[in-house]
ModelCIF file with pLDDT and N, C-alpha, C, O atoms, coordinates in Angstrom:
data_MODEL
#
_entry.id   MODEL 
#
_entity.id                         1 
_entity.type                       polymer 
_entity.pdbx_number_of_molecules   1 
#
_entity_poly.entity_id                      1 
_entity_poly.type                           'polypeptide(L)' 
_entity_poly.nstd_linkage                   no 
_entity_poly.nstd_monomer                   no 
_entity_poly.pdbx_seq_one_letter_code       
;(UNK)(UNK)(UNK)(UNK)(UNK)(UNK)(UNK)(UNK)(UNK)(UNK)(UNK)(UNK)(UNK)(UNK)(UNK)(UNK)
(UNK)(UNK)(UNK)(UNK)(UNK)(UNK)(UNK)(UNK)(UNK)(UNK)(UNK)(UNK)(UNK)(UNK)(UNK)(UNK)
(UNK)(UNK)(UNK)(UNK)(UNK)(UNK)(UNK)(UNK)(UNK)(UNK)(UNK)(UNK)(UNK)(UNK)(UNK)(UNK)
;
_entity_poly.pdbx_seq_one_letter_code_can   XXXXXXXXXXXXXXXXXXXXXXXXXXXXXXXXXXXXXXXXXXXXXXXX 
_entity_poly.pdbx_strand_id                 A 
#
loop_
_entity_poly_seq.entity_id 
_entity_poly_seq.num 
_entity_poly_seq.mon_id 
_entity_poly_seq.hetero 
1 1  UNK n 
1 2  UNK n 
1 3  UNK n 
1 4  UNK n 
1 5  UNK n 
1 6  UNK n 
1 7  UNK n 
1 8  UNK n 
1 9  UNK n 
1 10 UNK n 
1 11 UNK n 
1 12 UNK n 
1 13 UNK n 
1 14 UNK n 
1 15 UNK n 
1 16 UNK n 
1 17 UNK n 
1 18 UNK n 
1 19 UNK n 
1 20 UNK n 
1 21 UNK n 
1 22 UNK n 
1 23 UNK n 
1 24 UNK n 
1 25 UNK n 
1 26 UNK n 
1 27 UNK n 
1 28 UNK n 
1 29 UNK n 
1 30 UNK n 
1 31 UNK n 
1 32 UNK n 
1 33 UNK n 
1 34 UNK n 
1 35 UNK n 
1 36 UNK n 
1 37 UNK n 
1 38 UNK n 
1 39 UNK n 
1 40 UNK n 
1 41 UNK n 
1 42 UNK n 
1 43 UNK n 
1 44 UNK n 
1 45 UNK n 
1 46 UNK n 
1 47 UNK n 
1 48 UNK n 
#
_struct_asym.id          A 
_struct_asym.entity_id   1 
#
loop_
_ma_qa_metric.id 
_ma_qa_metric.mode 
_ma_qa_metric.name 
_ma_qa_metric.software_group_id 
_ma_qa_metric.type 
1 global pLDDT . pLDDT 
2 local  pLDDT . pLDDT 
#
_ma_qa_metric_global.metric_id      1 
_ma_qa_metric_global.metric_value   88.27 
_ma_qa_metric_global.model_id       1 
_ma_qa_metric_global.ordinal_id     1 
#
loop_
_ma_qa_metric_local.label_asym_id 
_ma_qa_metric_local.label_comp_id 
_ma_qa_metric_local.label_seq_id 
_ma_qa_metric_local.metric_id 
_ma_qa_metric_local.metric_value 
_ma_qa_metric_local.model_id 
_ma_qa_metric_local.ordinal_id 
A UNK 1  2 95.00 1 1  
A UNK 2  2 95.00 1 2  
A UNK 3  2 94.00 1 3  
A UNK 4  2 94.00 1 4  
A UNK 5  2 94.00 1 5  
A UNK 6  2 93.00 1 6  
A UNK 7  2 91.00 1 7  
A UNK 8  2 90.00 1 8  
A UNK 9  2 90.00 1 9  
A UNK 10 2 89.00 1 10 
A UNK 11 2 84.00 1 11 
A UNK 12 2 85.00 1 12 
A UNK 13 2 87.00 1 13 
A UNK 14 2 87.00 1 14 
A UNK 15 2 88.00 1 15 
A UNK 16 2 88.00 1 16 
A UNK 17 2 86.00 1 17 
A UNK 18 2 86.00 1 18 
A UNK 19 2 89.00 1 19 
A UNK 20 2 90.00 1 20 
A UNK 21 2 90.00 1 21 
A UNK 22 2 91.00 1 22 
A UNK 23 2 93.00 1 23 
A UNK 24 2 94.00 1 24 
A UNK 25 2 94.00 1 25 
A UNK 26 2 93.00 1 26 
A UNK 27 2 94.00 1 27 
A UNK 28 2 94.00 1 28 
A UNK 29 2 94.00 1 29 
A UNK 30 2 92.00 1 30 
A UNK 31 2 92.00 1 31 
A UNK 32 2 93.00 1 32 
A UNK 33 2 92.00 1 33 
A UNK 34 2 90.00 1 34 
A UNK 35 2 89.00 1 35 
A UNK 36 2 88.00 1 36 
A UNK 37 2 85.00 1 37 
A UNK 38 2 82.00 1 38 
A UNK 39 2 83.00 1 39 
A UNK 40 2 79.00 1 40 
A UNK 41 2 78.00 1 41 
A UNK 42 2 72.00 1 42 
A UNK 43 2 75.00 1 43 
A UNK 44 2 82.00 1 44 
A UNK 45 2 83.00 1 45 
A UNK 46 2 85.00 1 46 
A UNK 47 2 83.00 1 47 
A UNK 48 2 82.00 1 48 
#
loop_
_atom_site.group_PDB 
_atom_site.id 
_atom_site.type_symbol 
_atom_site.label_atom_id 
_atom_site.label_alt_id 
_atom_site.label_comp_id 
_atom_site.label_asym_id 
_atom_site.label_entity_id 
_atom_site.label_seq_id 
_atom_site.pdbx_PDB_ins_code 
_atom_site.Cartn_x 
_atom_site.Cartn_y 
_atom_site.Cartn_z 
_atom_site.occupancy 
_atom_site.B_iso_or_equiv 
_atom_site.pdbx_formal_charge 
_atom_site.auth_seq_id 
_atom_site.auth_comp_id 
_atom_site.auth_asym_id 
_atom_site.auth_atom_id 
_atom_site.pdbx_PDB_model_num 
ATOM 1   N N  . UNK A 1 1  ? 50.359  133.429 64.549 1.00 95.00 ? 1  UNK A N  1 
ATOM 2   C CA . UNK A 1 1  ? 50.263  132.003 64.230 1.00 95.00 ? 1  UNK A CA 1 
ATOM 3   C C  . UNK A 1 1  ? 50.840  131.726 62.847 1.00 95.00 ? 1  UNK A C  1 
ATOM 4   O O  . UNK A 1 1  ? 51.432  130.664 62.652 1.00 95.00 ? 1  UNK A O  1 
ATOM 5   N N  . UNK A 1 2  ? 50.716  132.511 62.001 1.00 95.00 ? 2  UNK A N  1 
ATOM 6   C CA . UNK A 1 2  ? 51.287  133.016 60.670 1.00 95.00 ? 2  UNK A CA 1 
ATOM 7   C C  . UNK A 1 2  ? 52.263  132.464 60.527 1.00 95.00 ? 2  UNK A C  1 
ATOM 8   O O  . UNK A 1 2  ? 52.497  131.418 59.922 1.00 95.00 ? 2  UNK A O  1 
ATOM 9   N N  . UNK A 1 3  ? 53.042  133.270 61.193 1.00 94.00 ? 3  UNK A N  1 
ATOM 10  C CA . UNK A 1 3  ? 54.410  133.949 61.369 1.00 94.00 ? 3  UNK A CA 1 
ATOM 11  C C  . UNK A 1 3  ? 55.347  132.978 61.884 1.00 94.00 ? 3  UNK A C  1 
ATOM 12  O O  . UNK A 1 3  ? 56.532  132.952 61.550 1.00 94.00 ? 3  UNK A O  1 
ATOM 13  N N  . UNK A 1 4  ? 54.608  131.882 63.002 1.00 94.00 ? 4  UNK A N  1 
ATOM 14  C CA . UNK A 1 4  ? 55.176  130.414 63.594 1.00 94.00 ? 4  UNK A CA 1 
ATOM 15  C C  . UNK A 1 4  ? 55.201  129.205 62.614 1.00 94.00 ? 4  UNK A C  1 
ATOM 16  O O  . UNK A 1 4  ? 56.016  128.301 62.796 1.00 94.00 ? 4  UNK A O  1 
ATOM 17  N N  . UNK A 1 5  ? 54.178  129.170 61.407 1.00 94.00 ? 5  UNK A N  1 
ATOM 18  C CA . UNK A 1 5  ? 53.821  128.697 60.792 1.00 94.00 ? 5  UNK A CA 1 
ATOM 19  C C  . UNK A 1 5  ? 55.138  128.391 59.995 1.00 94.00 ? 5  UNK A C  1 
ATOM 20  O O  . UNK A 1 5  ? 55.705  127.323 59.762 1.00 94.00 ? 5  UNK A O  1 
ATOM 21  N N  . UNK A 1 6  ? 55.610  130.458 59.456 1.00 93.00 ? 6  UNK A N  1 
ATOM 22  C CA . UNK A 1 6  ? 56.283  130.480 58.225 1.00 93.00 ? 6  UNK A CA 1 
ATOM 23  C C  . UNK A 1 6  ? 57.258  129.721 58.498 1.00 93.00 ? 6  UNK A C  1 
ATOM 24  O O  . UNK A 1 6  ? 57.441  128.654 57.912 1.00 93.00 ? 6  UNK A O  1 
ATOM 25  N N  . UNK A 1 7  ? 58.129  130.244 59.570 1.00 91.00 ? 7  UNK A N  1 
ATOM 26  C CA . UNK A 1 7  ? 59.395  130.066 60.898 1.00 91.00 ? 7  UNK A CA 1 
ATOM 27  C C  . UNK A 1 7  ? 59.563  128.243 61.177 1.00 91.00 ? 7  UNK A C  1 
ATOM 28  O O  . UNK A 1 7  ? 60.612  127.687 61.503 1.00 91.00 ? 7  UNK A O  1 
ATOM 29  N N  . UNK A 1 8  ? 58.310  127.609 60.957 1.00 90.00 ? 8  UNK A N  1 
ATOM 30  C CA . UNK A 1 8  ? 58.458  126.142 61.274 1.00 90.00 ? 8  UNK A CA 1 
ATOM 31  C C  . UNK A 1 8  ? 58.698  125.694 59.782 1.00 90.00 ? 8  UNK A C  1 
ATOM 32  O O  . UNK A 1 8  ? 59.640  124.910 59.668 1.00 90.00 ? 8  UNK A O  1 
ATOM 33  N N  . UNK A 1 9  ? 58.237  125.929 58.955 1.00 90.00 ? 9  UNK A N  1 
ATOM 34  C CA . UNK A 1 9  ? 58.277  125.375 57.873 1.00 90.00 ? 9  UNK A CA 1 
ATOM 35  C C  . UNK A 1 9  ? 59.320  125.890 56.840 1.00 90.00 ? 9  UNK A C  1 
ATOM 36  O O  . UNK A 1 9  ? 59.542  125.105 55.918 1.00 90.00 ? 9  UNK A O  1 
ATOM 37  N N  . UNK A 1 10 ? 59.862  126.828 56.831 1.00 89.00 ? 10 UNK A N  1 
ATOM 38  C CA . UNK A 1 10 ? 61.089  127.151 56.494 1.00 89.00 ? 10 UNK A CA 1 
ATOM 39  C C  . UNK A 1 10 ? 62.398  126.455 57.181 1.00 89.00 ? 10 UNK A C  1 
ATOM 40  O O  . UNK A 1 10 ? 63.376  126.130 56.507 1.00 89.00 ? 10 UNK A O  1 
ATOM 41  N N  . UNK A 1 11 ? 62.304  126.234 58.786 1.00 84.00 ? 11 UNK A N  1 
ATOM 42  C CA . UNK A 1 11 ? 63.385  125.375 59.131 1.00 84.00 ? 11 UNK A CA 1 
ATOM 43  C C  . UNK A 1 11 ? 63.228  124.068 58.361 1.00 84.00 ? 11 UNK A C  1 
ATOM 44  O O  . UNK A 1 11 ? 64.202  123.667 57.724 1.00 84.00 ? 11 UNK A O  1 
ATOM 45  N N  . UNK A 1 12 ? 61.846  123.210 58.357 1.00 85.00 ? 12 UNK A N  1 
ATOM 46  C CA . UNK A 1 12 ? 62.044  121.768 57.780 1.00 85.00 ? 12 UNK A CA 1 
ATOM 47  C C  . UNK A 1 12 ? 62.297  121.997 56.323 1.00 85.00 ? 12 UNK A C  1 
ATOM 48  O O  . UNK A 1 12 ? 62.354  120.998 55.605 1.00 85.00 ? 12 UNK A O  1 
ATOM 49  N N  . UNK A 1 13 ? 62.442  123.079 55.839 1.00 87.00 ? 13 UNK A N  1 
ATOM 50  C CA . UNK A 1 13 ? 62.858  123.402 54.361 1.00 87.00 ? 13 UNK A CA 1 
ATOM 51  C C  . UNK A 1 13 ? 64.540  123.155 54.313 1.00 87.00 ? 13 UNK A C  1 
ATOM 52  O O  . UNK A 1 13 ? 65.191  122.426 53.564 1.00 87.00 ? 13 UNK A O  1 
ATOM 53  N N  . UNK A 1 14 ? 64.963  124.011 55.358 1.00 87.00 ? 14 UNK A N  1 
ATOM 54  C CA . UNK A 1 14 ? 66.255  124.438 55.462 1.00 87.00 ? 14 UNK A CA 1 
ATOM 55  C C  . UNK A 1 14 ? 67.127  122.933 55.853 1.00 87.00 ? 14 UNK A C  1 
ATOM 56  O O  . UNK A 1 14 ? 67.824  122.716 56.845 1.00 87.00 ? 14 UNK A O  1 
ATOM 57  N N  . UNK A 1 15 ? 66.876  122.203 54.939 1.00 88.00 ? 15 UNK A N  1 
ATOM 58  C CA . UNK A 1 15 ? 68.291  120.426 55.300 1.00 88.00 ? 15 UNK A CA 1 
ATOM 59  C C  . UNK A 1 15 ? 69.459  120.868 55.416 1.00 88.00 ? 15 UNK A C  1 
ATOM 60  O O  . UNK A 1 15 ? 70.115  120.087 56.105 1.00 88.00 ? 15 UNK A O  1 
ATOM 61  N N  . UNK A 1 16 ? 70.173  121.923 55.012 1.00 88.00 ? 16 UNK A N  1 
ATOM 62  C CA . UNK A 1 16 ? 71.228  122.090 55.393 1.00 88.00 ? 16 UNK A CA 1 
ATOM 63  C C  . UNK A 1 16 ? 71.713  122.461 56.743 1.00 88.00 ? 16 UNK A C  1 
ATOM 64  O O  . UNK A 1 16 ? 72.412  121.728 57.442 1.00 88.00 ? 16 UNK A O  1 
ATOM 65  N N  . UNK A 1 17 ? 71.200  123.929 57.145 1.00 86.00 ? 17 UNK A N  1 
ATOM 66  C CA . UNK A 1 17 ? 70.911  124.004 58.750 1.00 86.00 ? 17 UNK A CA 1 
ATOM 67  C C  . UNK A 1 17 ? 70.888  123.142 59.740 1.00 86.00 ? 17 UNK A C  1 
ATOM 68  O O  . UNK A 1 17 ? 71.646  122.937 60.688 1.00 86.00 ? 17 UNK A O  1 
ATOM 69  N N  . UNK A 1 18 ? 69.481  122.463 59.224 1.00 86.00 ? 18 UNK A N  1 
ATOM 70  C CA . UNK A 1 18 ? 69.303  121.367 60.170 1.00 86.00 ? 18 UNK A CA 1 
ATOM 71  C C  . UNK A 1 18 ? 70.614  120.127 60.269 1.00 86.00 ? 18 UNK A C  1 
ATOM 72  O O  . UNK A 1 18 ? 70.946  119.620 61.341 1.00 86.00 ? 18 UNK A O  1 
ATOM 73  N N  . UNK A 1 19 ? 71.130  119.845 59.185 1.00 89.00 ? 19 UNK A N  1 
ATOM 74  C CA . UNK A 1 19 ? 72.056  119.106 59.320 1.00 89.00 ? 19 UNK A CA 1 
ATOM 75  C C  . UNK A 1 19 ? 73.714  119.666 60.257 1.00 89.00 ? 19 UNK A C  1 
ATOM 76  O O  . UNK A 1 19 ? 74.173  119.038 61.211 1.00 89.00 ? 19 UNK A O  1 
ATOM 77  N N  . UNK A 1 20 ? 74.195  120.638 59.810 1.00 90.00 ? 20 UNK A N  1 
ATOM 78  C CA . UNK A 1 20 ? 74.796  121.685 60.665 1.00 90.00 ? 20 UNK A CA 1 
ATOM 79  C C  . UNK A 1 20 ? 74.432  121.334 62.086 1.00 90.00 ? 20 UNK A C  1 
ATOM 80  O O  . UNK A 1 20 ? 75.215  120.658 62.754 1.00 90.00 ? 20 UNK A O  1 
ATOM 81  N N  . UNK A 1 21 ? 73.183  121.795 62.629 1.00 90.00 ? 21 UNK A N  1 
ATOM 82  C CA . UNK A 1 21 ? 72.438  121.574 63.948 1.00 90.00 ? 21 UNK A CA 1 
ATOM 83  C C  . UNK A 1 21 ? 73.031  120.445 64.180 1.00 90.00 ? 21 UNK A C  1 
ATOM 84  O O  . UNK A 1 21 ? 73.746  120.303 65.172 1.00 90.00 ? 21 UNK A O  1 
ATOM 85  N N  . UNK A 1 22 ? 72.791  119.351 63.181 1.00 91.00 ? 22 UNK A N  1 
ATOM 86  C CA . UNK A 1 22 ? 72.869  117.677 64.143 1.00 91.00 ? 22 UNK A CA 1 
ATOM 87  C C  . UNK A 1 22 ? 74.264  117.758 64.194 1.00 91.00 ? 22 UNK A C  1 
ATOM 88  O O  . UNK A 1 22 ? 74.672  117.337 65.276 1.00 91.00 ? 22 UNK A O  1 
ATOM 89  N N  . UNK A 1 23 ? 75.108  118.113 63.487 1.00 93.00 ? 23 UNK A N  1 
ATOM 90  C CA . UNK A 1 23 ? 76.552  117.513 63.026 1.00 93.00 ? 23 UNK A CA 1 
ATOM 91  C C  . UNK A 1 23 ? 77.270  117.997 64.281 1.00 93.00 ? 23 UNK A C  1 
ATOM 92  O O  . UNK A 1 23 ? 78.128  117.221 64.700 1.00 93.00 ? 23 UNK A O  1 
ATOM 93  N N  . UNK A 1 24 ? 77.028  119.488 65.178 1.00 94.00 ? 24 UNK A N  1 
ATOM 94  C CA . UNK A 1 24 ? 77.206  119.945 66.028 1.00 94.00 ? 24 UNK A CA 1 
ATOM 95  C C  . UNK A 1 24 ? 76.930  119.456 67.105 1.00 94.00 ? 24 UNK A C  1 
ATOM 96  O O  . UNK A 1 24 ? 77.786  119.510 67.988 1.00 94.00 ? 24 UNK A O  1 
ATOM 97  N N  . UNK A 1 25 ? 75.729  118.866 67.354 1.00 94.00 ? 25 UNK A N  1 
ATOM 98  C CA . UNK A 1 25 ? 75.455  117.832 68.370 1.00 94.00 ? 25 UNK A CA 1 
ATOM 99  C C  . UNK A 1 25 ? 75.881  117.004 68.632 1.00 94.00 ? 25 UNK A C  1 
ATOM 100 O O  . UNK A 1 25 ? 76.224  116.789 69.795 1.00 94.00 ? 25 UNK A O  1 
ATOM 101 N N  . UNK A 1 26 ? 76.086  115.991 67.454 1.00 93.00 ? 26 UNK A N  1 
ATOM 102 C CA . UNK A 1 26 ? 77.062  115.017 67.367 1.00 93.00 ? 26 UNK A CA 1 
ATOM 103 C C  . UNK A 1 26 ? 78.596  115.136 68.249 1.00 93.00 ? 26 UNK A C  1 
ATOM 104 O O  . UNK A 1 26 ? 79.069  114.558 69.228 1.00 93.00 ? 26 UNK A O  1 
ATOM 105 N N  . UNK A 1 27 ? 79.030  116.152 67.370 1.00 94.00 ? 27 UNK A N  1 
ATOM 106 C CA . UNK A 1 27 ? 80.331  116.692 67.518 1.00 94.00 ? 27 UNK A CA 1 
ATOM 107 C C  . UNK A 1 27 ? 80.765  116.903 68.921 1.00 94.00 ? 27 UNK A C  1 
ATOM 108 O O  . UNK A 1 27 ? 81.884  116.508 69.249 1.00 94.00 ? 27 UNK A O  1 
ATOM 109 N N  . UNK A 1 28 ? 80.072  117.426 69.690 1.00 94.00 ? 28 UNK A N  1 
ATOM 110 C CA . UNK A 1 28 ? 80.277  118.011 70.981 1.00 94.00 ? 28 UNK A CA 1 
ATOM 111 C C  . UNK A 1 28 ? 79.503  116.664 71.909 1.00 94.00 ? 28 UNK A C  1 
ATOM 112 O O  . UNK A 1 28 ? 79.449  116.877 73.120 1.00 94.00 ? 28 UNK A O  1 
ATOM 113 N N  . UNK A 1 29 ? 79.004  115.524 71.495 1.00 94.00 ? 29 UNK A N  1 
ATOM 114 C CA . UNK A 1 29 ? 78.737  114.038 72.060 1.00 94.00 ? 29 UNK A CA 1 
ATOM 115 C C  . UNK A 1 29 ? 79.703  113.443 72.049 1.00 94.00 ? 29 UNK A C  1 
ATOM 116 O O  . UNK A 1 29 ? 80.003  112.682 72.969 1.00 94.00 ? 29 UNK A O  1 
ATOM 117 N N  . UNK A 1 30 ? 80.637  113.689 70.724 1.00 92.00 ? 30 UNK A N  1 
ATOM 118 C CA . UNK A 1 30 ? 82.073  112.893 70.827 1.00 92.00 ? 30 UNK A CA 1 
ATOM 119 C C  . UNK A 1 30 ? 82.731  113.333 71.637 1.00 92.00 ? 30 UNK A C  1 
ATOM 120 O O  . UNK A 1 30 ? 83.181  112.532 72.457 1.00 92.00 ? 30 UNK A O  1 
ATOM 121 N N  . UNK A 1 31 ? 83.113  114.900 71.791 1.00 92.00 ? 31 UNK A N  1 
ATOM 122 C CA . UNK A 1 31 ? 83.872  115.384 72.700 1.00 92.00 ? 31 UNK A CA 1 
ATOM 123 C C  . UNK A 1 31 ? 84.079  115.301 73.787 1.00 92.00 ? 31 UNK A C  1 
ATOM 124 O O  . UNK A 1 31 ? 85.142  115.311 74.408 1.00 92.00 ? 31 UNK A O  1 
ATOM 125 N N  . UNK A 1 32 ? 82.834  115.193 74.168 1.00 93.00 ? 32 UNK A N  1 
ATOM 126 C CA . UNK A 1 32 ? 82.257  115.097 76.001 1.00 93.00 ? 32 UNK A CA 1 
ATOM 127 C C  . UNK A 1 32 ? 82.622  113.129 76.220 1.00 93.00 ? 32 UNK A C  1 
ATOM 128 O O  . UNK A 1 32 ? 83.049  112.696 77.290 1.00 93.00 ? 32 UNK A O  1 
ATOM 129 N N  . UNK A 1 33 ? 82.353  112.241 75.044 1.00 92.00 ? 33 UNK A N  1 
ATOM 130 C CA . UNK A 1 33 ? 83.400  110.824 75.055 1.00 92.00 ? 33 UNK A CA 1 
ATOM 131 C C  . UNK A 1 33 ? 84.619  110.788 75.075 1.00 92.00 ? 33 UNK A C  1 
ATOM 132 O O  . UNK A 1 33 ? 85.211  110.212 75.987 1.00 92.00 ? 33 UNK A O  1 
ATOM 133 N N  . UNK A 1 34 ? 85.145  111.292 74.245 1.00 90.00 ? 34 UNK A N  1 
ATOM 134 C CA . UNK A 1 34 ? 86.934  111.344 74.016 1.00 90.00 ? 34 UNK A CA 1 
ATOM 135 C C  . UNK A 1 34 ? 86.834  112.138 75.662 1.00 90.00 ? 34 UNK A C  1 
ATOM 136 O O  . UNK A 1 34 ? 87.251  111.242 76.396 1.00 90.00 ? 34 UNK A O  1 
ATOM 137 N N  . UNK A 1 35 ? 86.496  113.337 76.554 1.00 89.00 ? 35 UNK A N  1 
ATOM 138 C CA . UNK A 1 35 ? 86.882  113.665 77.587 1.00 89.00 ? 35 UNK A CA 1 
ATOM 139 C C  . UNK A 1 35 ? 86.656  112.695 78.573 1.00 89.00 ? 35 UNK A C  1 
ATOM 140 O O  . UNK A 1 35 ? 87.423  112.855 79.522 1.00 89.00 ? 35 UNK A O  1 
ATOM 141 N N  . UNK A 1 36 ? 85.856  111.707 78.709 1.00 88.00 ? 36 UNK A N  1 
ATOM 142 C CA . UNK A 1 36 ? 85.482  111.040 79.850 1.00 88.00 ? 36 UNK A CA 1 
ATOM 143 C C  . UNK A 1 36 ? 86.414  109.529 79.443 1.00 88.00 ? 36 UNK A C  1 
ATOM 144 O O  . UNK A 1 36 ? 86.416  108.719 80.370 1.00 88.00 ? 36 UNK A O  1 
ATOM 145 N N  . UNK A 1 37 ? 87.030  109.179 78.429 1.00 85.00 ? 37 UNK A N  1 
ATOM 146 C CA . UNK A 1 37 ? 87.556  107.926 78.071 1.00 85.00 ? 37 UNK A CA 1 
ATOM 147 C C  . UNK A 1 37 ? 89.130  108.761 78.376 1.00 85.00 ? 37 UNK A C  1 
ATOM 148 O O  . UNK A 1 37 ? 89.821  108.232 79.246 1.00 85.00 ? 37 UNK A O  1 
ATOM 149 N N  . UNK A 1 38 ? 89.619  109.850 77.791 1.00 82.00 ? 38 UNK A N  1 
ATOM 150 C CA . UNK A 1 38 ? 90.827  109.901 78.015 1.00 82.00 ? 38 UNK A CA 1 
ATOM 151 C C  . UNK A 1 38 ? 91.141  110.082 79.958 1.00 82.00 ? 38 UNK A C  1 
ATOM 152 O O  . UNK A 1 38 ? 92.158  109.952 80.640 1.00 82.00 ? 38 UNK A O  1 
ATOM 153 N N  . UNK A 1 39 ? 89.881  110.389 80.249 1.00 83.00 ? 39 UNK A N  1 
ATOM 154 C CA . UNK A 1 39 ? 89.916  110.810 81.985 1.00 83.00 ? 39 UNK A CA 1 
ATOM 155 C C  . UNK A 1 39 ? 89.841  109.182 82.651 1.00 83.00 ? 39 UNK A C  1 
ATOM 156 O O  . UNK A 1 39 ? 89.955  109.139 83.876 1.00 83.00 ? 39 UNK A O  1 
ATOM 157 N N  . UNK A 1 40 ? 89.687  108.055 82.037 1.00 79.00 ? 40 UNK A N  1 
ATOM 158 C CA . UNK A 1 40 ? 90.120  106.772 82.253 1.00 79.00 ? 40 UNK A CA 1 
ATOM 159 C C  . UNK A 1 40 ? 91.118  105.995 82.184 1.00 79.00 ? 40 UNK A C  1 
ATOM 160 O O  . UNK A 1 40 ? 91.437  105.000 82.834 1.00 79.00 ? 40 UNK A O  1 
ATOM 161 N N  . UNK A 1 41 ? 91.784  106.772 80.973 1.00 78.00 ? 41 UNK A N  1 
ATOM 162 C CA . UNK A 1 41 ? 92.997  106.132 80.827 1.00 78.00 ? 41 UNK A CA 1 
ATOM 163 C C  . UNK A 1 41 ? 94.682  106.429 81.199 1.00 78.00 ? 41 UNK A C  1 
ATOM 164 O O  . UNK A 1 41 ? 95.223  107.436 80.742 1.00 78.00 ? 41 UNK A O  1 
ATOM 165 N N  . UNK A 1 42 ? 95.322  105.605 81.934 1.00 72.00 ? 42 UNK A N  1 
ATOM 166 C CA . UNK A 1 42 ? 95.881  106.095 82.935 1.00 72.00 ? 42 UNK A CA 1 
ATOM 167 C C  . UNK A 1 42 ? 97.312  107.002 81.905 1.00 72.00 ? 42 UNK A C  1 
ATOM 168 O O  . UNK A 1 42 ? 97.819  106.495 80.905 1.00 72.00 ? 42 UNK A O  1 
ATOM 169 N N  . UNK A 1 43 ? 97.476  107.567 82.141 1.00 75.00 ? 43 UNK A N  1 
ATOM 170 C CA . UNK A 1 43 ? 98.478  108.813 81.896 1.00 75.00 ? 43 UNK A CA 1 
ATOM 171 C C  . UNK A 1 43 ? 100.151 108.326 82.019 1.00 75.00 ? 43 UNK A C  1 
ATOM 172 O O  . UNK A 1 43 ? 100.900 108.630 81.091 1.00 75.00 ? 43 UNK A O  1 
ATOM 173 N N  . UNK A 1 44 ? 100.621 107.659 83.056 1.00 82.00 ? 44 UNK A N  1 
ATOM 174 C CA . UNK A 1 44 ? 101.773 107.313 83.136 1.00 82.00 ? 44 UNK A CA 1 
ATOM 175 C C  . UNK A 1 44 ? 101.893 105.322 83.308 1.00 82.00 ? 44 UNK A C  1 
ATOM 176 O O  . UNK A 1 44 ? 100.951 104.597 83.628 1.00 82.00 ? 44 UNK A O  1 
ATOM 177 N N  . UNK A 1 45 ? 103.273 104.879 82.994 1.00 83.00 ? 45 UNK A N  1 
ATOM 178 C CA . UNK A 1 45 ? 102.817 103.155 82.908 1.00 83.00 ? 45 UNK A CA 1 
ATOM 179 C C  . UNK A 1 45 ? 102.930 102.879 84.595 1.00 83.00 ? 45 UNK A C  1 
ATOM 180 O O  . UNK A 1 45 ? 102.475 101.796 84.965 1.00 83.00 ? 45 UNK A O  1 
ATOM 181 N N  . UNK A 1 46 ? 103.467 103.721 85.579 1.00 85.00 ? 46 UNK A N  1 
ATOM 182 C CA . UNK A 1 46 ? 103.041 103.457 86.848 1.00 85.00 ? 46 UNK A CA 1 
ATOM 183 C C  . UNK A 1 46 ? 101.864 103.605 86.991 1.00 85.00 ? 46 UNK A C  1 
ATOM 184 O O  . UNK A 1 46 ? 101.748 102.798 87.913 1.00 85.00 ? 46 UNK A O  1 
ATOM 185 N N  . UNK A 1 47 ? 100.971 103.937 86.857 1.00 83.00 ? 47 UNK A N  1 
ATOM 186 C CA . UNK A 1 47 ? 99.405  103.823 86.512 1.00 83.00 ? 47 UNK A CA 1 
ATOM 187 C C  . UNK A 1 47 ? 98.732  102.660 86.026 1.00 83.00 ? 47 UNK A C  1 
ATOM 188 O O  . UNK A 1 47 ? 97.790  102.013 86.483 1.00 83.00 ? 47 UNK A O  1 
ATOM 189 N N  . UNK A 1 48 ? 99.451  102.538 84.961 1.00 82.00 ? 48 UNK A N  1 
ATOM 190 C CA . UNK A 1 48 ? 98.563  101.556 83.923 1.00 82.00 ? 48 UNK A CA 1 
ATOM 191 C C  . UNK A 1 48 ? 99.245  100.135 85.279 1.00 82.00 ? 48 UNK A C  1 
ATOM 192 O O  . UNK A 1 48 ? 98.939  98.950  85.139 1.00 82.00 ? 48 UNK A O  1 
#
């Protein structure tokens, strides 16, 4: 219980990490947008 204790409270110590964590999340939310918006937009002007 210690040991979960130390492990929890050292991450909410750690702002940098944690920020890393989000920025990555973020990052790969845009990605998975830019893939589903460019998979909308038509590719050739016989398309469009």
């Amino acid at each position: 219980a210690l040991a979960d204790t130390v492990e929890a409270l050292a991450f909410k110590a750690d702002i940098k990490a944690r920020s890393q964590d989000r920025a990555r999340e973020l990052q790969a939310q845009l990605t998975e947008k830019a893939r589903d918006v460019r998979a909308q937009v038509p590719h050739t002007a016989e398309e469009a």
